[in-house]
PDB file of N, CA and C in Angstrom:
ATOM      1  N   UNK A   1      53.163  49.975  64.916  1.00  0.00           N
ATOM      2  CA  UNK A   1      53.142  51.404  64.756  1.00  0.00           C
ATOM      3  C   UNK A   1      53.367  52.046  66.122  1.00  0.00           C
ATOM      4  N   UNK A   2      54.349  52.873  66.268  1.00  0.00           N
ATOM      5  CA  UNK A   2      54.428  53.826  67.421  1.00  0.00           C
ATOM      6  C   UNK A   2      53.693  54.776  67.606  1.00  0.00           C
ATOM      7  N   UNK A   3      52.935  55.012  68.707  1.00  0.00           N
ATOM      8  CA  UNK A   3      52.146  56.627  69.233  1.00  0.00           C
ATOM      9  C   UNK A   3      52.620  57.145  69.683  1.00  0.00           C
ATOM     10  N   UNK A   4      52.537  57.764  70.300  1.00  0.00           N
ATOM     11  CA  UNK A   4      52.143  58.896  69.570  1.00  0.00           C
ATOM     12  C   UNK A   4      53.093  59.000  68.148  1.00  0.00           C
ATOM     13  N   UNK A   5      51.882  59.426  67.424  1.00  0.00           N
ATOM     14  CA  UNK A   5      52.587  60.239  65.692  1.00  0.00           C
ATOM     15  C   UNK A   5      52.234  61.730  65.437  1.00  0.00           C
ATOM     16  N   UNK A   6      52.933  62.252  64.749  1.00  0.00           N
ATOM     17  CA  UNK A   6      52.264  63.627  64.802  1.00  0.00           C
ATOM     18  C   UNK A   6      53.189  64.149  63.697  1.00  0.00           C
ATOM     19  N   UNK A   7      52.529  65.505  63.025  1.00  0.00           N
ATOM     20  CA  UNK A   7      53.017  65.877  62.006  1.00  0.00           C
ATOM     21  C   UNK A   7      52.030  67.516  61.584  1.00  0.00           C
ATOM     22  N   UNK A   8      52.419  67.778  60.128  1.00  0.00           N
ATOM     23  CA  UNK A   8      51.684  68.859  59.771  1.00  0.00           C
ATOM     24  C   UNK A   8      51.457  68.909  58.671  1.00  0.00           C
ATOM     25  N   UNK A   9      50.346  69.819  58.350  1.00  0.00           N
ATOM     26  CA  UNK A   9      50.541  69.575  56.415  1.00  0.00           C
ATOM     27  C   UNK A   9      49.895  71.660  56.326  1.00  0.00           C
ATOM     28  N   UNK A  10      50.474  72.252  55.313  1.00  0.00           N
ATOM     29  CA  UNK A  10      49.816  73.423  54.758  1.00  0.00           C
ATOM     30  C   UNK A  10      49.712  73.317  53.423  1.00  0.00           C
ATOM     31  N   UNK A  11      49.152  74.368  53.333  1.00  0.00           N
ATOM     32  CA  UNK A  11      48.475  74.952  52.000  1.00  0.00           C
ATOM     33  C   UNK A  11      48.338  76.555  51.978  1.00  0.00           C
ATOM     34  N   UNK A  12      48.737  77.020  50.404  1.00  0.00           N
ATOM     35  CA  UNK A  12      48.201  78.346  50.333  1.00  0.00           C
ATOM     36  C   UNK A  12      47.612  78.835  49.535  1.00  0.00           C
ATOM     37  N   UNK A  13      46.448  79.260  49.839  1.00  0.00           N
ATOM     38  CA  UNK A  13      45.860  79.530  48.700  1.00  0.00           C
ATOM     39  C   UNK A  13      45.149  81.314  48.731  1.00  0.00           C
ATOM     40  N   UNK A  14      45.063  82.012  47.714  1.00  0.00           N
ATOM     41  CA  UNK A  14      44.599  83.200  47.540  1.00  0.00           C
ATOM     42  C   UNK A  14      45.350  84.044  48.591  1.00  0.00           C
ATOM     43  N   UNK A  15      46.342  83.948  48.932  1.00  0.00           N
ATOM     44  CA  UNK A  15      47.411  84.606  49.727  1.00  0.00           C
ATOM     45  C   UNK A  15      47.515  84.435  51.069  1.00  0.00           C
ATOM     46  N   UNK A  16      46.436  83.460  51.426  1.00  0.00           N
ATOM     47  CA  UNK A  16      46.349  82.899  52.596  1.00  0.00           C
ATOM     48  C   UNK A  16      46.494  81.319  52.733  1.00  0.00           C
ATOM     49  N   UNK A  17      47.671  81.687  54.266  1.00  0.00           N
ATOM     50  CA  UNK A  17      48.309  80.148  54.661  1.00  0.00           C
ATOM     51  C   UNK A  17      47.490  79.295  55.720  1.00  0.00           C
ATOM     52  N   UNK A  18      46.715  78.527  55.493  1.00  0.00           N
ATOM     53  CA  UNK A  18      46.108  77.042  55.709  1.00  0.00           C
ATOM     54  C   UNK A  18      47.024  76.108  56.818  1.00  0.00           C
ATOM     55  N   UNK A  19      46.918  75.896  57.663  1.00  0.00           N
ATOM     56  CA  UNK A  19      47.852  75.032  58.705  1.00  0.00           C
ATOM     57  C   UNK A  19      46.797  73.927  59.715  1.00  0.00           C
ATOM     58  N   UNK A  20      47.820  72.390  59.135  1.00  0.00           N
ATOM     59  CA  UNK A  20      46.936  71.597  60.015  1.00  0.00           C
ATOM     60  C   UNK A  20      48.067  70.760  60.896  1.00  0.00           C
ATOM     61  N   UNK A  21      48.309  70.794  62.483  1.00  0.00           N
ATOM     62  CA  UNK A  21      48.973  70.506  63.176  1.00  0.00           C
ATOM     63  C   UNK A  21      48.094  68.999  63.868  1.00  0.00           C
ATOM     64  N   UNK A  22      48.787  67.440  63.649  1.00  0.00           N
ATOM     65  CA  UNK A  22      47.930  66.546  64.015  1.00  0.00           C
ATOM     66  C   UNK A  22      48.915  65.257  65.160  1.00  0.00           C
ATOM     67  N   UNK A  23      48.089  65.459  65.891  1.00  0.00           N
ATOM     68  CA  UNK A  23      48.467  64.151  66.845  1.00  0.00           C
ATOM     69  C   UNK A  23      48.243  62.846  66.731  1.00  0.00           C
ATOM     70  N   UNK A  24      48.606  61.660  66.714  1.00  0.00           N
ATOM     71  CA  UNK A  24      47.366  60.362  66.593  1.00  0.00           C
ATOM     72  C   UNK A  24      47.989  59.815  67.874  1.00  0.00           C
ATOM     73  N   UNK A  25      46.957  59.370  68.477  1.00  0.00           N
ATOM     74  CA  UNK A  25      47.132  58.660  69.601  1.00  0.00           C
ATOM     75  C   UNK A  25      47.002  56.777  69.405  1.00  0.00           C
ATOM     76  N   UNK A  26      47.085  56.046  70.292  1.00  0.00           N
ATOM     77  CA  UNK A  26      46.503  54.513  70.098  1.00  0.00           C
ATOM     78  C   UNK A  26      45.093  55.121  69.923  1.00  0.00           C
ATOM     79  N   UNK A  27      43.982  55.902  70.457  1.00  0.00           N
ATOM     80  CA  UNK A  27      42.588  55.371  70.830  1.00  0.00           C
ATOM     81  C   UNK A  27      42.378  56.992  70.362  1.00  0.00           C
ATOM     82  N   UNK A  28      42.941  57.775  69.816  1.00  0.00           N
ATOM     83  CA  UNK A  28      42.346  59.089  69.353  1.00  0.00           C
ATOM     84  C   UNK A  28      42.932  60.334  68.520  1.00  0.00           C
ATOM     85  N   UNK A  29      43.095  61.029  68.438  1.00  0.00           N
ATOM     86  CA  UNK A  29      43.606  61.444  67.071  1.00  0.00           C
ATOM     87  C   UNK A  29      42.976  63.307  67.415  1.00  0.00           C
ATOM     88  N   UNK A  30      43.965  64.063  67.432  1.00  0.00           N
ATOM     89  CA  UNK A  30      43.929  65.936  67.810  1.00  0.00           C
ATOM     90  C   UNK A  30      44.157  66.398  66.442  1.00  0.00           C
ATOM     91  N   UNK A  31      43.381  67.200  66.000  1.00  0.00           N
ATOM     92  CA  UNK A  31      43.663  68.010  64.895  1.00  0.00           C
ATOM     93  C   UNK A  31      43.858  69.932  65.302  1.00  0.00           C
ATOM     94  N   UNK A  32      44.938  70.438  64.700  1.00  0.00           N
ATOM     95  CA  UNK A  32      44.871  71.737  65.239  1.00  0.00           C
ATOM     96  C   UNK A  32      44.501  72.920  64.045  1.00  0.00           C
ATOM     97  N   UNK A  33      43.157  73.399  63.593  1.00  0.00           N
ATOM     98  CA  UNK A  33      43.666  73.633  62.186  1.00  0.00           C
ATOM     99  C   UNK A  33      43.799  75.630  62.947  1.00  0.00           C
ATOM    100  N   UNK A  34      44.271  75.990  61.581  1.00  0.00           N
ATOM    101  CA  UNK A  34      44.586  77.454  61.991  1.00  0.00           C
ATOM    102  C   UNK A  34      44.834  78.260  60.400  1.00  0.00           C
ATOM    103  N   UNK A  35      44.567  79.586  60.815  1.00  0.00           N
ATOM    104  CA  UNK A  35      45.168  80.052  59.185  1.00  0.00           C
ATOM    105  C   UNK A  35      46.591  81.556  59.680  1.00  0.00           C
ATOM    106  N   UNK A  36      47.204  81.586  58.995  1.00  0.00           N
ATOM    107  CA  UNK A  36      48.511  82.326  59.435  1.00  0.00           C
ATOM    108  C   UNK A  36      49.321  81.842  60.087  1.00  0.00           C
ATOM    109  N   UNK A  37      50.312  82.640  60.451  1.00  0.00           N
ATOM    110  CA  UNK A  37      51.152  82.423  61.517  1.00  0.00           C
ATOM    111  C   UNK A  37      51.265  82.210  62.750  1.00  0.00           C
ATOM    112  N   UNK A  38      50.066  82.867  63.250  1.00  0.00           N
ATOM    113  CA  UNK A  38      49.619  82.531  64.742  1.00  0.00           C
ATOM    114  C   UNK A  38      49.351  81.110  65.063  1.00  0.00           C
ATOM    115  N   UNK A  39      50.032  80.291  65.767  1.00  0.00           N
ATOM    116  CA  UNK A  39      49.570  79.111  66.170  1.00  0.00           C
ATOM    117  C   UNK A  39      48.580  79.246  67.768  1.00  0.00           C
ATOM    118  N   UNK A  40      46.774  78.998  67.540  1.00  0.00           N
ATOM    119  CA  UNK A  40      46.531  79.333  68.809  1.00  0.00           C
ATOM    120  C   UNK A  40      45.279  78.228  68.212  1.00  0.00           C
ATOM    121  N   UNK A  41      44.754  77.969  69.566  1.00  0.00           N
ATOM    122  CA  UNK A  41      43.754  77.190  70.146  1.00  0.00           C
ATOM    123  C   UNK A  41      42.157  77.734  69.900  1.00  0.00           C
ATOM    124  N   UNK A  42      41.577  77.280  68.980  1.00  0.00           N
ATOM    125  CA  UNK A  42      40.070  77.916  68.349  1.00  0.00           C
ATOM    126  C   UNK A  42      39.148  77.225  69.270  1.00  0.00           C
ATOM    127  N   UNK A  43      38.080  77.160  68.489  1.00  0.00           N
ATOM    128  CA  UNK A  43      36.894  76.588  68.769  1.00  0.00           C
ATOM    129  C   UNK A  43      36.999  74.916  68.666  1.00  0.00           C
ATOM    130  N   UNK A  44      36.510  73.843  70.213  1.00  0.00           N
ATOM    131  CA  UNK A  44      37.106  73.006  70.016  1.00  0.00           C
ATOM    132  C   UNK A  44      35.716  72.105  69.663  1.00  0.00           C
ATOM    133  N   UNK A  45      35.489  70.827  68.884  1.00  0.00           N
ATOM    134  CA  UNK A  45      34.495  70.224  69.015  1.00  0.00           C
ATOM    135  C   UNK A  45      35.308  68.778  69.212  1.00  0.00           C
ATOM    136  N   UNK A  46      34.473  67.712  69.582  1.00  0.00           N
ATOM    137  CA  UNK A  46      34.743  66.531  69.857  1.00  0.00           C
ATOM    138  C   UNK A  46      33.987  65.330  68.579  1.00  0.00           C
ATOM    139  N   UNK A  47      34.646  63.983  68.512  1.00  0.00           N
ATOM    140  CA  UNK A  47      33.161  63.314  68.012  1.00  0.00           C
ATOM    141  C   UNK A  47      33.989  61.905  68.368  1.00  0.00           C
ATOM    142  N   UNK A  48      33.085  60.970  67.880  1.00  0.00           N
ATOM    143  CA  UNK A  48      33.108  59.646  68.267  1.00  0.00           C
ATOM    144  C   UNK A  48      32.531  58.724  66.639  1.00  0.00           C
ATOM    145  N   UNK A  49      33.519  58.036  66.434  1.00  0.00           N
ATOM    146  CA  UNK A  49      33.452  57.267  64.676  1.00  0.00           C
ATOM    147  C   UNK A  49      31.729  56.114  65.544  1.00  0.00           C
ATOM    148  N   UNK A  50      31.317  56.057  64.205  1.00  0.00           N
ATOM    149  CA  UNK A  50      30.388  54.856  64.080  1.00  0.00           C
ATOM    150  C   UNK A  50      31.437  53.524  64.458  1.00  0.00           C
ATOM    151  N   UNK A  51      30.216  52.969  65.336  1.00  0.00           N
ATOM    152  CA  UNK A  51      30.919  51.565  65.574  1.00  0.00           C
ATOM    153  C   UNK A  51      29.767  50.480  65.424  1.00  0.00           C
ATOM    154  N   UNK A  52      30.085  49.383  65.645  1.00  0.00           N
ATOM    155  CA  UNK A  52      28.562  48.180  65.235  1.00  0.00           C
ATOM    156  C   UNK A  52      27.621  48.278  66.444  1.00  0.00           C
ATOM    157  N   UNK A  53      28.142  49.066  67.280  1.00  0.00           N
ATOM    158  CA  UNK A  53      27.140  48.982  68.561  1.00  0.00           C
ATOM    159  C   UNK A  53      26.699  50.631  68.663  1.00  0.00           C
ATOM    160  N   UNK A  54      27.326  51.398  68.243  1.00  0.00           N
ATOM    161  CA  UNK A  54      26.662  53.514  68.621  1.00  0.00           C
ATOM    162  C   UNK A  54      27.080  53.801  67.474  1.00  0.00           C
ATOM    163  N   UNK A  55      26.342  55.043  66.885  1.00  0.00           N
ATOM    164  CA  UNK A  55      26.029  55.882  65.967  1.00  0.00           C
ATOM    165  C   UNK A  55      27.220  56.795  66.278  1.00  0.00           C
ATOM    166  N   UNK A  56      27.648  57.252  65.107  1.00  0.00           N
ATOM    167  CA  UNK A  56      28.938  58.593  65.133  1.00  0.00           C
ATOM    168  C   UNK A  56      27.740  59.565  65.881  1.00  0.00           C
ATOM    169  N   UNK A  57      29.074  60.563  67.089  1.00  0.00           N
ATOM    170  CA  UNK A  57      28.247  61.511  67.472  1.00  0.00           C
ATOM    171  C   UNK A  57      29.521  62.831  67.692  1.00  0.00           C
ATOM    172  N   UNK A  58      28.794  63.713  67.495  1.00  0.00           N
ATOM    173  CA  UNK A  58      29.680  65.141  67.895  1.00  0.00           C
ATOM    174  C   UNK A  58      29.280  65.902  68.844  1.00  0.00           C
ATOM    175  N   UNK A  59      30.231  66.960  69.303  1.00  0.00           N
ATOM    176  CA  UNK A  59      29.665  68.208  70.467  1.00  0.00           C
ATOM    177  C   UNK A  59      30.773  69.107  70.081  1.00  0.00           C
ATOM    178  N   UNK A  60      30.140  70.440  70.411  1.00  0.00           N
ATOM    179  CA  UNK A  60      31.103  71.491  70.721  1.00  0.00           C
ATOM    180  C   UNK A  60      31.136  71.676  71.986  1.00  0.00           C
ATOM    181  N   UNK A  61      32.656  71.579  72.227  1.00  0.00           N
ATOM    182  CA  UNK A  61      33.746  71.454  74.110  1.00  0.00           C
ATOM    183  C   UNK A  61      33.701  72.904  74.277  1.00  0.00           C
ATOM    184  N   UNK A  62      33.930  74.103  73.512  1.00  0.00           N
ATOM    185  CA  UNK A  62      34.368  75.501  73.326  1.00  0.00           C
ATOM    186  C   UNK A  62      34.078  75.979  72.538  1.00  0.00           C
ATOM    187  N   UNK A  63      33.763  77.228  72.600  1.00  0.00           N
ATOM    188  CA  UNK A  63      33.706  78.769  71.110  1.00  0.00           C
ATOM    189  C   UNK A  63      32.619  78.208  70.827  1.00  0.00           C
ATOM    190  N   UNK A  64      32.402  79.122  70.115  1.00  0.00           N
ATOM    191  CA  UNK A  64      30.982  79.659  68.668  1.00  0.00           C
ATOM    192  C   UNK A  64      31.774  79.571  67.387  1.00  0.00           C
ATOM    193  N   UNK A  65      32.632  80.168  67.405  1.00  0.00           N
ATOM    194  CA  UNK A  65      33.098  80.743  65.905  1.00  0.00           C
ATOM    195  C   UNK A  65      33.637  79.323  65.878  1.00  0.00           C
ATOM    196  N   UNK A  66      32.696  79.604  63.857  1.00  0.00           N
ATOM    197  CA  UNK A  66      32.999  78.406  63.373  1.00  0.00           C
ATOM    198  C   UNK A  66      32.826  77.047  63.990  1.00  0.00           C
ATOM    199  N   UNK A  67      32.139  77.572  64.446  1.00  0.00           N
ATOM    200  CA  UNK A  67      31.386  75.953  65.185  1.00  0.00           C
ATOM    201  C   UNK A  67      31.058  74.481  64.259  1.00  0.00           C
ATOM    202  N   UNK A  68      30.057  74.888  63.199  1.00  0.00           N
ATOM    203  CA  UNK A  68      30.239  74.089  62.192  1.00  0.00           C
ATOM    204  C   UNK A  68      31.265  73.201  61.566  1.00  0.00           C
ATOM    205  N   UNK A  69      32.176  74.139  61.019  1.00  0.00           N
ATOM    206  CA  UNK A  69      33.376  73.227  60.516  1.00  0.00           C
ATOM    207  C   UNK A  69      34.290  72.773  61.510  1.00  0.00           C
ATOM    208  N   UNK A  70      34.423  73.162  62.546  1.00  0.00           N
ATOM    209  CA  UNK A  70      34.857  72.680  63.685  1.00  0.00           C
ATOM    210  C   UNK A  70      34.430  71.240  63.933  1.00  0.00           C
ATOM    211  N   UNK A  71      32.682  70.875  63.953  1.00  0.00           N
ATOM    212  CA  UNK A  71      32.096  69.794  64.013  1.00  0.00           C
ATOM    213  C   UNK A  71      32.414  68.891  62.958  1.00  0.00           C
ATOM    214  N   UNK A  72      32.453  69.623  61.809  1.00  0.00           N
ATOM    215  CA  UNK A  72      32.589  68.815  60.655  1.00  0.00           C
ATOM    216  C   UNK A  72      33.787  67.681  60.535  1.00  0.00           C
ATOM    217  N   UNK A  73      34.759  68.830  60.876  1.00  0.00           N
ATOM    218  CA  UNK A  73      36.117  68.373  61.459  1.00  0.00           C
ATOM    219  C   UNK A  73      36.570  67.256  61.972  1.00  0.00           C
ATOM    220  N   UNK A  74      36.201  67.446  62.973  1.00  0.00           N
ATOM    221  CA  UNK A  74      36.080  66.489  63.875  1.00  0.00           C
ATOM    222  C   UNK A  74      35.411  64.998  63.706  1.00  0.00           C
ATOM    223  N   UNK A  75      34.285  65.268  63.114  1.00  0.00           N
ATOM    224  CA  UNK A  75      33.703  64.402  62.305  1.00  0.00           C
ATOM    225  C   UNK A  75      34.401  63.319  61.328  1.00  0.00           C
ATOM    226  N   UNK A  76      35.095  64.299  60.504  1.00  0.00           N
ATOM    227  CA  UNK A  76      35.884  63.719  59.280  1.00  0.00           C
ATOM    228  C   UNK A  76      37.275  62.998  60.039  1.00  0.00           C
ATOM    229  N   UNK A  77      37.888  63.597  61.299  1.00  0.00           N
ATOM    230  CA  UNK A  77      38.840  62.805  61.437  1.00  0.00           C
ATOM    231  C   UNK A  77      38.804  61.249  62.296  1.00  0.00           C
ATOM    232  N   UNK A  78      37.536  61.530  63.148  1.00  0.00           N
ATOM    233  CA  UNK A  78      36.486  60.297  63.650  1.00  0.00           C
ATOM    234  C   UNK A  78      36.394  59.276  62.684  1.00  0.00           C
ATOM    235  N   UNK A  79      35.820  59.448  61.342  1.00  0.00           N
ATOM    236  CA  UNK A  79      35.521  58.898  60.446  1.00  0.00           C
ATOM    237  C   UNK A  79      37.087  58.096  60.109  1.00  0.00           C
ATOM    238  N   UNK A  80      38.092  58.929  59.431  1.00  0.00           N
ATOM    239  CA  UNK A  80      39.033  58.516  58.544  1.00  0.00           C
ATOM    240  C   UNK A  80      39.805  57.807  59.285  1.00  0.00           C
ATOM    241  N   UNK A  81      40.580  58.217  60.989  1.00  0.00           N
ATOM    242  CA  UNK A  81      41.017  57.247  61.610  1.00  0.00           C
ATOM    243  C   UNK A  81      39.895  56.660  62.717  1.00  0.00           C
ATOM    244  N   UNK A  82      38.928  56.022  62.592  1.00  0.00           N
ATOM    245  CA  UNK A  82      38.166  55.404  63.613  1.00  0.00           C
ATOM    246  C   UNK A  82      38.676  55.346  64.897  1.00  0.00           C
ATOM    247  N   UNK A  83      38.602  56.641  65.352  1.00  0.00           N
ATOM    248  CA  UNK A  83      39.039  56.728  66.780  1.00  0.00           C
ATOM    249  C   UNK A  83      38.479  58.020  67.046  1.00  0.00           C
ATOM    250  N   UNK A  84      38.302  58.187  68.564  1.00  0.00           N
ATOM    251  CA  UNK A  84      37.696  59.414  68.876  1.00  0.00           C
ATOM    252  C   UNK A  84      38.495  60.806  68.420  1.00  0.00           C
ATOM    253  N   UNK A  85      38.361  61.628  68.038  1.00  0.00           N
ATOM    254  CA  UNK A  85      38.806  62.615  67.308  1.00  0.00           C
ATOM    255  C   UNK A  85      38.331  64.223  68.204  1.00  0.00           C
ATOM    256  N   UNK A  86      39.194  65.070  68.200  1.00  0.00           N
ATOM    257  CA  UNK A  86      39.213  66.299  68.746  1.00  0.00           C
ATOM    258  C   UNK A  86      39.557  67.238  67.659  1.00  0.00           C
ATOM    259  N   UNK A  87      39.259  68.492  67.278  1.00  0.00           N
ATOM    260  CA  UNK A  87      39.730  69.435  66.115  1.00  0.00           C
ATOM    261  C   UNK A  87      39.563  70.896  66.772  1.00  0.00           C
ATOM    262  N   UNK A  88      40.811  71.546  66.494  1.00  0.00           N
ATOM    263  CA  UNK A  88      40.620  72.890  66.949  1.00  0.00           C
ATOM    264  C   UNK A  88      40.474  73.629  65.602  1.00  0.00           C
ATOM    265  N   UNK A  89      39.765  74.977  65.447  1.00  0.00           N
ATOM    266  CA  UNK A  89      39.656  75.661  64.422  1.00  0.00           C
ATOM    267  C   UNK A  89      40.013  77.193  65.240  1.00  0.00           C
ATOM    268  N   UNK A  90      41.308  77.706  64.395  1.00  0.00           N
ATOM    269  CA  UNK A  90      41.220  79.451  64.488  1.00  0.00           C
ATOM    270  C   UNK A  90      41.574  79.994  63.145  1.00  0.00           C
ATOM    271  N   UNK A  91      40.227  80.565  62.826  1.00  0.00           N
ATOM    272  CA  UNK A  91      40.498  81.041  61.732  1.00  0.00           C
ATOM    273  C   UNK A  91      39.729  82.523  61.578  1.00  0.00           C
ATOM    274  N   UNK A  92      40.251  83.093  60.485  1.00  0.00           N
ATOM    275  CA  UNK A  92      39.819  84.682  60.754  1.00  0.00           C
ATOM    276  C   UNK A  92      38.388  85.029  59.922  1.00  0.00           C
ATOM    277  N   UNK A  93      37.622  84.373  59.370  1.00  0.00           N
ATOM    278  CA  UNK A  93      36.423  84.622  58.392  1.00  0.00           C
ATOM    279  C   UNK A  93      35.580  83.316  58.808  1.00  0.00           C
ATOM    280  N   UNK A  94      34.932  84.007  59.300  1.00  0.00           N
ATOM    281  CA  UNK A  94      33.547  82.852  59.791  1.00  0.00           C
ATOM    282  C   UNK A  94      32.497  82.628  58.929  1.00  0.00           C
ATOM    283  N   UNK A  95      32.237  81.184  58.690  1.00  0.00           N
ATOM    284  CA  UNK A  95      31.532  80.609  58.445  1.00  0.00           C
ATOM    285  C   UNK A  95      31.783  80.820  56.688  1.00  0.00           C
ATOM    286  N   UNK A  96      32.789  80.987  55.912  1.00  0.00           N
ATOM    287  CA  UNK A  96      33.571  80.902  54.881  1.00  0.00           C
ATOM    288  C   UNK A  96      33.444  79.973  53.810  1.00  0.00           C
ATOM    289  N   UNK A  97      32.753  79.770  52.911  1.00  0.00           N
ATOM    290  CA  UNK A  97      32.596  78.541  52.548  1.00  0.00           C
ATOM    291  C   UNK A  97      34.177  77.582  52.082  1.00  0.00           C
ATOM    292  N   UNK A  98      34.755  78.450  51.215  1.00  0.00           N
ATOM    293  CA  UNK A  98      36.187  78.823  50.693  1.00  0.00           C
ATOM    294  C   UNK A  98      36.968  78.058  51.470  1.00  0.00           C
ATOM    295  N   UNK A  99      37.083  78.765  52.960  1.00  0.00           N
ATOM    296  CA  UNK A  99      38.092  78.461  53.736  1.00  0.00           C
ATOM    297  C   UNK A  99      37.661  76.764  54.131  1.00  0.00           C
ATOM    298  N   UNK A 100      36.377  76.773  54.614  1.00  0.00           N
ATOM    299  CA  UNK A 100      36.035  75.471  55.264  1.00  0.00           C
ATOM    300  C   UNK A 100      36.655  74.409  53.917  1.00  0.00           C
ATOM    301  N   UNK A 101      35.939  74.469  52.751  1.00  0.00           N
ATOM    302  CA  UNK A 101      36.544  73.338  51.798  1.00  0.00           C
ATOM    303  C   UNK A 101      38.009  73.568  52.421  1.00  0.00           C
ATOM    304  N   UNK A 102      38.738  74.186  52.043  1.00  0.00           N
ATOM    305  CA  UNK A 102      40.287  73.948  52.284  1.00  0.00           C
ATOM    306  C   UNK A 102      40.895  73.766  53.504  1.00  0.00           C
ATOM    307  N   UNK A 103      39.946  73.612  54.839  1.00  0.00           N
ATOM    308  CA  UNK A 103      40.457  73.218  55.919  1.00  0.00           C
ATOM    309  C   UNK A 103      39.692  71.140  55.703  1.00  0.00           C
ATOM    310  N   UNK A 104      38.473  71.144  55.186  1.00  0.00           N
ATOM    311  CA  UNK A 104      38.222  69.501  55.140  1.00  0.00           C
ATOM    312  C   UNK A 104      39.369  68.778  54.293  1.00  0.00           C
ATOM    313  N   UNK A 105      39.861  69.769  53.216  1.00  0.00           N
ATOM    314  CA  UNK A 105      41.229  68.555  52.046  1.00  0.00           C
ATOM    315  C   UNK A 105      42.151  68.940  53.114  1.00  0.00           C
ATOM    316  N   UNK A 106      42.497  69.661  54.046  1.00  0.00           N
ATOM    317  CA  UNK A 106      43.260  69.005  54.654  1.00  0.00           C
ATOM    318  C   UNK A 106      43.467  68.258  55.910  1.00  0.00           C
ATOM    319  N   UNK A 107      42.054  68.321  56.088  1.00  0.00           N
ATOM    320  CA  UNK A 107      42.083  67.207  57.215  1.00  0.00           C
ATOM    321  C   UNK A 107      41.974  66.060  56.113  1.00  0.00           C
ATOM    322  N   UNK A 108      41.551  65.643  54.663  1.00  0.00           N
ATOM    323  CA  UNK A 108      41.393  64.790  54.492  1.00  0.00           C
ATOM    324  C   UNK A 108      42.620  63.987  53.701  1.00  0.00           C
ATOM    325  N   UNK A 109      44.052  65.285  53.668  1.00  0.00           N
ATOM    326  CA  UNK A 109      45.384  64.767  53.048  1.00  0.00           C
ATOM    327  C   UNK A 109      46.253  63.720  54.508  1.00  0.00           C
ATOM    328  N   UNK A 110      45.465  64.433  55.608  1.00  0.00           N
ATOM    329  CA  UNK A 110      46.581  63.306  56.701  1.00  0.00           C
ATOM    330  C   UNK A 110      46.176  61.758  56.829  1.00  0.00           C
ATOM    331  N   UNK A 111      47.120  61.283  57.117  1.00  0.00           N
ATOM    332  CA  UNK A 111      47.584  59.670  57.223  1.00  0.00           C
ATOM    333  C   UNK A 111      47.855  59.161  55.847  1.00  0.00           C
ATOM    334  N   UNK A 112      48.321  60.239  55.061  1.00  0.00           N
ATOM    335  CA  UNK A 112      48.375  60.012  53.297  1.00  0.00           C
ATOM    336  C   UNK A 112      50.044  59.169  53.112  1.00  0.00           C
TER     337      UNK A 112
END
């Protein structure tokens, strides 16, 4: 497999466009999520997958807003490609329940 890979996936739903911009590295993996047209740099969190020797762990690097799903994020892409994982979130309605489900299916449609 060649690395860097990278790609995108959207969605629209209730008249709003969903955008997930993703990197994979050998040893880590960038997620960019965003909603609209604006492509910009949110709130960033970090995490680290469970391994047989350390426990999965997260942090927020940047921002408040949306901190949560930011973590979550990050989390989920830690998890799915076992590699350290980074996720940006800019999105316009904080703490959303709505939006967050539809930013996790699409962190959880990549490497599909």
């Amino acid at each position: 497999m060649a690395f860097p890979r990278s790609g995108f996936k959207s969605v629209e739903r209730e008249g709003r466009k969903f955008t997930v911009y993703y990197v994979e590295f050998e040893n880590a993996v960038f997620g960019f999520f965003f909603e609209g047209k604006n492509r910009r740099v949110g709130t960033v969190a970090l995490a680290t997958p469970k391994t047989s020797l350390t426990m999965a762990s997260s942090t927020l690097i940047i921002g408040h807003k949306n901190a949560n799903i930011a973590r979550i994020l990050a989390e989920n892409l830690a998890s799915r490609f076992r590699k350290i994982a980074f996720s940006s979130v800019f999105i316009y309605r904080e703490n959303d329940i709505h939006t967050n489900r539809i930013l996790l299916e699409l962190s959880n449609s990549l490497g599909e």
